[in-house]
Protein backbone atom coordinates (compact mmCIF):
# COMPACT_ATOMS: atom_id res chain seq x y z
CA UNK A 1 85.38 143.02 41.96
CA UNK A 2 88.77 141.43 41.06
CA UNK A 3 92.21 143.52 40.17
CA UNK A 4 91.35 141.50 36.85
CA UNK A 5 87.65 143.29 36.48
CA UNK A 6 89.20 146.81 37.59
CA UNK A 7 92.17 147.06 35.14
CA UNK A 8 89.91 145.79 32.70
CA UNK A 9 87.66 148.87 33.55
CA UNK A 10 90.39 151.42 33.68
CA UNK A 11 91.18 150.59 29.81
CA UNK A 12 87.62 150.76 28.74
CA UNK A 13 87.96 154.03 30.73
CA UNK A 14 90.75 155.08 29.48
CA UNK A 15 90.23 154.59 25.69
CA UNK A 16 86.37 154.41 25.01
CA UNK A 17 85.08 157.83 25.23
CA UNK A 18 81.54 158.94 25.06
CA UNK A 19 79.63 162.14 24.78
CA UNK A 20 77.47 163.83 26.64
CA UNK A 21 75.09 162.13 25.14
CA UNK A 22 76.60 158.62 25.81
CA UNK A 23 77.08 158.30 22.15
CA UNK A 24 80.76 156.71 21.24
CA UNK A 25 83.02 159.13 20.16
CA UNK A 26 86.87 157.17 20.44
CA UNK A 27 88.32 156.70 17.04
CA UNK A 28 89.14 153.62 15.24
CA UNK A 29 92.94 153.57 16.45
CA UNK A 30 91.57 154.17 20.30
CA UNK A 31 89.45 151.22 19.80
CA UNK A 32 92.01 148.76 18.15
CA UNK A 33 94.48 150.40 21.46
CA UNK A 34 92.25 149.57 23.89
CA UNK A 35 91.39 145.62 22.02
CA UNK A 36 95.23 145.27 22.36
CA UNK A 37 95.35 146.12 25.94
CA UNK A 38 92.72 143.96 26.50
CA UNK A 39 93.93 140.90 24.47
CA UNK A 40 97.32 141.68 26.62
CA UNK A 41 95.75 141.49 30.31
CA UNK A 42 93.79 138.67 29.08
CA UNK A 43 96.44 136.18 27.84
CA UNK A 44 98.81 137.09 30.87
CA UNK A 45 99.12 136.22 34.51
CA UNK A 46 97.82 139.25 35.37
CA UNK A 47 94.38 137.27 34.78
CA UNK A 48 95.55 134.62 37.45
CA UNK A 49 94.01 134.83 40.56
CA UNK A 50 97.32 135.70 42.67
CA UNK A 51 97.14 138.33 45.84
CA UNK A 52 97.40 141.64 44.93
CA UNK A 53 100.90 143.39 45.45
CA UNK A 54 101.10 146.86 48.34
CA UNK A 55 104.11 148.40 48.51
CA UNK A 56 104.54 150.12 51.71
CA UNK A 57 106.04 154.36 51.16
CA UNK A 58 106.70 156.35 53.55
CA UNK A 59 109.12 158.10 56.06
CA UNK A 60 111.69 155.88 58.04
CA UNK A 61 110.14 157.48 61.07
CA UNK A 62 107.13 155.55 60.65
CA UNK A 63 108.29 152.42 60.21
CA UNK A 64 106.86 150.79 63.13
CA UNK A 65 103.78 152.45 61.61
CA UNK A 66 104.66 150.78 58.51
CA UNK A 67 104.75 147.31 60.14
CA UNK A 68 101.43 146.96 61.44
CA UNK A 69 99.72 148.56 58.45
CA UNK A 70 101.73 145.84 56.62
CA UNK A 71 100.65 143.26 58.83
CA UNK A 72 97.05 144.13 58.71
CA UNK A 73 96.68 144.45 54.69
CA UNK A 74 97.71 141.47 54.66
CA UNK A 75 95.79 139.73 57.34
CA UNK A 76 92.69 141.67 56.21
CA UNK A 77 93.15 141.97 52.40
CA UNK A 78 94.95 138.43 51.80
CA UNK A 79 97.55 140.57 49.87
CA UNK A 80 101.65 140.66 49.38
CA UNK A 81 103.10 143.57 51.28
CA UNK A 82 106.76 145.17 50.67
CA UNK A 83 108.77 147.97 51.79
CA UNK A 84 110.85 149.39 54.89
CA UNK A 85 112.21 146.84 57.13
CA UNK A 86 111.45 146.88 60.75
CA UNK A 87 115.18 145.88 62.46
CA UNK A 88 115.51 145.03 65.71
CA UNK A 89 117.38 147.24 68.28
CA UNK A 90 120.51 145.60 68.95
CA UNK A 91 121.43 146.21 64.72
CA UNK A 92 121.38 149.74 65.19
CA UNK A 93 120.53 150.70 68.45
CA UNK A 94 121.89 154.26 68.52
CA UNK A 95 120.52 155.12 65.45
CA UNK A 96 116.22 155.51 65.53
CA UNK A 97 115.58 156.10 61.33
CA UNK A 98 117.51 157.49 58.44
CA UNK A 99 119.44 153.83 58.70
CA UNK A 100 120.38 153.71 55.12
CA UNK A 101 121.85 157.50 55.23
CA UNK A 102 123.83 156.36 57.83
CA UNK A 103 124.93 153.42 56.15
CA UNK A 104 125.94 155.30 52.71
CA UNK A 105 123.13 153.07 50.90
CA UNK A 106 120.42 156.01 50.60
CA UNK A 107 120.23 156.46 46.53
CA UNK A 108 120.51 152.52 45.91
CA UNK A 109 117.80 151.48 48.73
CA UNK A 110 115.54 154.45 46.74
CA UNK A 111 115.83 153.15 43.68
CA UNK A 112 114.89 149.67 44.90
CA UNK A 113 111.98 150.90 46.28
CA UNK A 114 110.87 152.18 42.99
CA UNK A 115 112.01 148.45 41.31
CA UNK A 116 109.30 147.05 44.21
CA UNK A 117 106.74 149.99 43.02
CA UNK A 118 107.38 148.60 39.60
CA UNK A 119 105.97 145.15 40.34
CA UNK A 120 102.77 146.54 42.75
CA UNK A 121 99.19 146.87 42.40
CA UNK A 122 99.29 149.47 44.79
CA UNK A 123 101.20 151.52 47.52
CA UNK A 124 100.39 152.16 50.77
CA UNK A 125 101.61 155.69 51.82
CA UNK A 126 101.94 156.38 55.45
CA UNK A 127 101.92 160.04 55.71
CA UNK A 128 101.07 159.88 59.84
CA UNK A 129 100.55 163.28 60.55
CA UNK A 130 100.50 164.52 57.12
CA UNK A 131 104.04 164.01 57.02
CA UNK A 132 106.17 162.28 53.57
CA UNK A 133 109.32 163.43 52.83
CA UNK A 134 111.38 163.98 49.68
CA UNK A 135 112.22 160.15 48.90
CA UNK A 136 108.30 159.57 49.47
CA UNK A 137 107.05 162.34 47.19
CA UNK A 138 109.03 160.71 44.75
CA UNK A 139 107.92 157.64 45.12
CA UNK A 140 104.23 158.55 45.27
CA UNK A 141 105.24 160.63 42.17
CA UNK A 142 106.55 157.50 40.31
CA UNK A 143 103.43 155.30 40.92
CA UNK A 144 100.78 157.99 39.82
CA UNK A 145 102.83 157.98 36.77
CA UNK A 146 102.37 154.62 36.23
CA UNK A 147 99.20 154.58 37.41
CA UNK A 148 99.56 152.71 40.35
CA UNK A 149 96.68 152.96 42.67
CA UNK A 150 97.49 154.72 45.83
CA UNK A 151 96.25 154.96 49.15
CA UNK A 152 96.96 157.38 52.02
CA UNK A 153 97.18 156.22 55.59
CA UNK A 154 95.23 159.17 57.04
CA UNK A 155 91.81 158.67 55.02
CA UNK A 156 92.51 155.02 54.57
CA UNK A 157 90.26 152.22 56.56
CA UNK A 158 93.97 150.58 57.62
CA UNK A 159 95.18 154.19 58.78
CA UNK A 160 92.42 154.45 60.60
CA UNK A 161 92.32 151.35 62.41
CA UNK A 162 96.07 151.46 62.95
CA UNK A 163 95.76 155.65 64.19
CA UNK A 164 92.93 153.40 66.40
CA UNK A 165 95.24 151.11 68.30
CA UNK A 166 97.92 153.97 68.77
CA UNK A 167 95.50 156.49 70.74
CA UNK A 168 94.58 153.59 72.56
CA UNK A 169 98.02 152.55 73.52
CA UNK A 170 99.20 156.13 74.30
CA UNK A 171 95.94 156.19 76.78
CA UNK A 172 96.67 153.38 78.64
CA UNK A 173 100.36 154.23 78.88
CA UNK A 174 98.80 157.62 80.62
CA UNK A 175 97.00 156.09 82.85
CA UNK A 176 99.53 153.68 83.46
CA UNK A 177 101.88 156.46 84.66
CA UNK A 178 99.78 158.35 86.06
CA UNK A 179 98.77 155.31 88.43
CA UNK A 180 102.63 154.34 89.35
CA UNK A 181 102.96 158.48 90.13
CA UNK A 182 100.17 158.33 92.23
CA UNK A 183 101.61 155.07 93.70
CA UNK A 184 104.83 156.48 94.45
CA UNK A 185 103.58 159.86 96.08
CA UNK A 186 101.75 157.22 98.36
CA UNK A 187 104.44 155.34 98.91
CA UNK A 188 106.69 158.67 99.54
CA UNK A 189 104.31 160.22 102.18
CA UNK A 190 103.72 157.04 104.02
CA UNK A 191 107.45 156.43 104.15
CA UNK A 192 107.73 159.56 105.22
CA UNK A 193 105.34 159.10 108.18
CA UNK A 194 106.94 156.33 109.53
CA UNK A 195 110.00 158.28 109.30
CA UNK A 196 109.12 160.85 111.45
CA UNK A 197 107.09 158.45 113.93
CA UNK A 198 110.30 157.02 114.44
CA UNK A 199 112.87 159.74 114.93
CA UNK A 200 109.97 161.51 117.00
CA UNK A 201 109.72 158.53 119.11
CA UNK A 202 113.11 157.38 119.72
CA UNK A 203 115.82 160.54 118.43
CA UNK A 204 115.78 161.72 122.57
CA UNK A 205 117.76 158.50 123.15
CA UNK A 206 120.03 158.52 121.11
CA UNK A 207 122.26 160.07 123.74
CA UNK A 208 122.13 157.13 125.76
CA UNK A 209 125.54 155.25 126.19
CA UNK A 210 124.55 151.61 126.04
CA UNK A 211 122.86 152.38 122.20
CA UNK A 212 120.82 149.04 122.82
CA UNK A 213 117.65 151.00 121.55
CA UNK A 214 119.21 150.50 117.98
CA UNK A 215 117.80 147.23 117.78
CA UNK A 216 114.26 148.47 118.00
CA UNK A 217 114.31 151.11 115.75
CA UNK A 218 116.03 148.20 113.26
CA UNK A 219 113.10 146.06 113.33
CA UNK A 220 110.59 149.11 113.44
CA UNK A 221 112.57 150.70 109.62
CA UNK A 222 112.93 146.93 108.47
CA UNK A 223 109.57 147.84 106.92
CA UNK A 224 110.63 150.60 105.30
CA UNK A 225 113.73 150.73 103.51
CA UNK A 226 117.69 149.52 104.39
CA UNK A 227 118.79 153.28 103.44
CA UNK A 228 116.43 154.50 106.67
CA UNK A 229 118.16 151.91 108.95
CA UNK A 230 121.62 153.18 107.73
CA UNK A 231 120.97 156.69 108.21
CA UNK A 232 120.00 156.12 111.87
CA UNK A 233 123.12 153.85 112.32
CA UNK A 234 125.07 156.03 110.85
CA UNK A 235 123.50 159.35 113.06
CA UNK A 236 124.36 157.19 116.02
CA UNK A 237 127.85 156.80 115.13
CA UNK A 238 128.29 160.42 114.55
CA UNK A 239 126.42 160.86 118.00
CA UNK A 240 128.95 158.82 119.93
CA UNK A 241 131.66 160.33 117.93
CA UNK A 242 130.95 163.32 118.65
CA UNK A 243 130.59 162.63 122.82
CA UNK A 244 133.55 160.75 122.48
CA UNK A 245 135.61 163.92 121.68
């Protein structure tokens, strides 16, 4: 069904009322409203066969949210999306949402949003974790009252799919870290090992005057890390220091 076909609908809807017994009850002046409407839609562009118009509401928190929602309506639906901007870090890096608070541009970037709702078929309302606040209440607010369709990320198909690829993400980044933790704690106790191989093998001759055993234990903690090779070196300096006195 087109957005031609549904407004179309809504009128009839809207102004032709029945009975219970389907009989037509609307008076004359609800019919000759509704004929208007309909004579309106019909000789406008709204007939035209343009994309549809989402405007994108919610929270600045959510605005990478936002983005792919945005990107997928309009991959998926063919439609024209609008609403927060997704900026890249280096603009304002030390500040993560609220930007146009910060900025002193918080009641003219609202009522701009409301100009965009003005010109939409719809809004998309991204209330991730049933969360909208005050600026998106209003907004939601405005476009029931003009009877703007609007959809809610959480029971949404988009929401869903988006909520999808998040979980998904979030898993992998577990696993991720749980694998480079597990990695580590290898890495740690193995280092360790060596460690201890090393001093147990060769810390009795450290007392010896000629120190030529400091080459060997080089190439043996080569393998392991430069900061193992200085501590010997440096617990053989401290050695002879300390004879030396």
């Amino acid at each position: 069904m087109s957005e031609k076909e549904k407004e179309i609908i809504d009128i009839v809807d809207r102004y032709w009322k029945f009975d219970n017994g389907q009989a037509p009850m609307s008076s004359w002046h609800d019919k000759q409203d509704c004929l208007e409407l309909l004579r309106s839609i019909l000789s406008s562009s709204k007939i035209s066969d343009k994309p549809k118009r989402v405007v994108m509401c919610g929270s600045s928190r959510f605005v990478d949210v936002m983005a792919v929602c945005a990107w997928l309506i309009e991959r998926d639906e063919h439609a024209i999306t609008n609403g927060l901007h997704l900026l890249p870090i280096w603009y304002a890096k030390d500040i993560p949402d609220h930007l146009a608070e910060c900025e002193n541009v918080s009641a003219a970037m609202d009522e701009l949003h409301l100009r965009k709702i003005d010109d939409a078929n719809e809004i998309f309302v991204v209330n991730r974790n049933d969360y909208i606040g005050d600026s998106t209440t209003n907004e939601v607010r405005y476009a029931d009252k003009l009877r703007k369709k609007i959809r809610w990320y959480t029971s949404d198909p988009i929401g869903q799919k988006v909520e999808s690829i998040i979980q998904e993400f979030l898993k992998r980044q577990s696993i991720s870290q749980q694998s480079k933790e597990e990695q580590l704690q290898c890495l740690r106790e193995r280092t360790n090992k060596l460690f201890r191989d090393v001093i147990d093998r060769e810390w009795g001759r450290l007392t010896e005057k000629d120190g030529k055993f400091i080459d060997k234990v080089a190439l043996e903690l080569n393998s392991i890390s430069g900061f193992l090779y200085q501590f010997i070196s440096v617990s053989y300096e401290t050695q002879k220091q300390s004879e030396g006195k």
